[in-house]
Protein backbone atom coordinates (compact mmCIF):
# COMPACT_ATOMS: atom_id res chain seq x y z
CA UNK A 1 0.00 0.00 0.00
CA UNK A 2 2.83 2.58 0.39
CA UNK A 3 4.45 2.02 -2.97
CA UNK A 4 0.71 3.14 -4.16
CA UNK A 5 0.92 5.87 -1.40
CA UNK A 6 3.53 7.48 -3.04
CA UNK A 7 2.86 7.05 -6.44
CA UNK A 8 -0.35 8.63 -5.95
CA UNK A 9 1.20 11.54 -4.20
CA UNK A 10 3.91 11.89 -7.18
CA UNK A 11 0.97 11.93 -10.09
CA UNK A 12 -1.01 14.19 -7.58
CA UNK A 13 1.99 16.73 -7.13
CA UNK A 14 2.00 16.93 -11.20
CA UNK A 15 -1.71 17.92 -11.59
CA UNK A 16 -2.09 21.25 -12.17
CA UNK A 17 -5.07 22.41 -9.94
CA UNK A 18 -6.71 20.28 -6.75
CA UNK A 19 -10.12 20.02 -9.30
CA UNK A 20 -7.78 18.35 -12.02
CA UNK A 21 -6.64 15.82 -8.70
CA UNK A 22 -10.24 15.36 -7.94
CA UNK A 23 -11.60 14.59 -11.68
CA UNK A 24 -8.78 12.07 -11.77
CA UNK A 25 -9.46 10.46 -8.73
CA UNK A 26 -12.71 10.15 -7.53
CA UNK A 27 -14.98 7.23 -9.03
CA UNK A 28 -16.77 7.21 -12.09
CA UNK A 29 -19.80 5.71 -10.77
CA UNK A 30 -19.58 9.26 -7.73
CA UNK A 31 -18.56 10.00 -4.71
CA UNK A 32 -21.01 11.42 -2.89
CA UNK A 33 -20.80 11.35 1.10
CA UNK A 34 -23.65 12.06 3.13
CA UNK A 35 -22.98 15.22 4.47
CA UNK A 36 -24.89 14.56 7.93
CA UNK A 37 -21.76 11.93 8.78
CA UNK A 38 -19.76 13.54 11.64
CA UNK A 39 -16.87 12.53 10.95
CA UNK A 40 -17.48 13.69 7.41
CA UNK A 41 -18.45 17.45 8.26
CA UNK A 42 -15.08 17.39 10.73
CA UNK A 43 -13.14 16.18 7.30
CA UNK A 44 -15.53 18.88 5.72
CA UNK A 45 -14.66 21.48 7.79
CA UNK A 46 -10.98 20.99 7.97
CA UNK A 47 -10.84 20.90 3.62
CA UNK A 48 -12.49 24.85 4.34
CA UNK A 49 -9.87 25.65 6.59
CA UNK A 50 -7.16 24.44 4.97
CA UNK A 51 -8.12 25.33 1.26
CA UNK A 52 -10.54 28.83 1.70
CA UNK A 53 -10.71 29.29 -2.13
CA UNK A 54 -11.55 25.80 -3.01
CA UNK A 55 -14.52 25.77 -1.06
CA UNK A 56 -17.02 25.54 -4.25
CA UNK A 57 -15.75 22.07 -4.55
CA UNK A 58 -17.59 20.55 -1.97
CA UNK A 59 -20.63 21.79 -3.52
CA UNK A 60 -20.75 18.95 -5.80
CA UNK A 61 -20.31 16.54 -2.56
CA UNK A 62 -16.96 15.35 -3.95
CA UNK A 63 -14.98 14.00 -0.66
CA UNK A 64 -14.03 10.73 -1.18
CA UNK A 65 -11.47 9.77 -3.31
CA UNK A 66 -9.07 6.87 -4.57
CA UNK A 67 -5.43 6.22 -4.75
CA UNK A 68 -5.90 4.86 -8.42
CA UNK A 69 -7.19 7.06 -11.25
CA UNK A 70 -10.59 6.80 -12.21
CA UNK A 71 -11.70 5.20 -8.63
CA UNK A 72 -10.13 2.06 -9.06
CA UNK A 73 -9.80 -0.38 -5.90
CA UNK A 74 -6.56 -1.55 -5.39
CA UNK A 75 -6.59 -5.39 -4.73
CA UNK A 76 -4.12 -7.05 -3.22
């Protein structure tokens, strides 16, 4: 799981905006999260802290997301 850690996080650093990361890496079948999960509105509220201009993002739900493009599981 590391090795895909960090290819992930190599492909990630050469997107060119956090939308492009998101596109690439969220499933094509959605990933909407119910938004009345706690744990989700903490993970929600700490995505507005940390990134303040990317806020309209989360308007579309978009939260979860995969290590492979495209929302791919990774089976081991």
């Amino acid at each position: 799981m590391f090795d895909q850690l960090q290819k992930f996080l190599f492909e990630v650093d050469q997107c060119s905006s956090l939308e492009e990361v998101i596109t690439q890496y969220t499933s094509s079948k959605g990933s909407k999260v119910d938004l009345s999960n706690d744990f989700v509105k903490r993970i929600k509220d700490k995505f507005e802290k940390a990134y303040p201009k990317e806020k309209a993002l989360l308007e579309s739900d978009i939260i979860h997301m995969h290590l492979r493009r495209n929302g791919k599981w990774l089976w081991l």
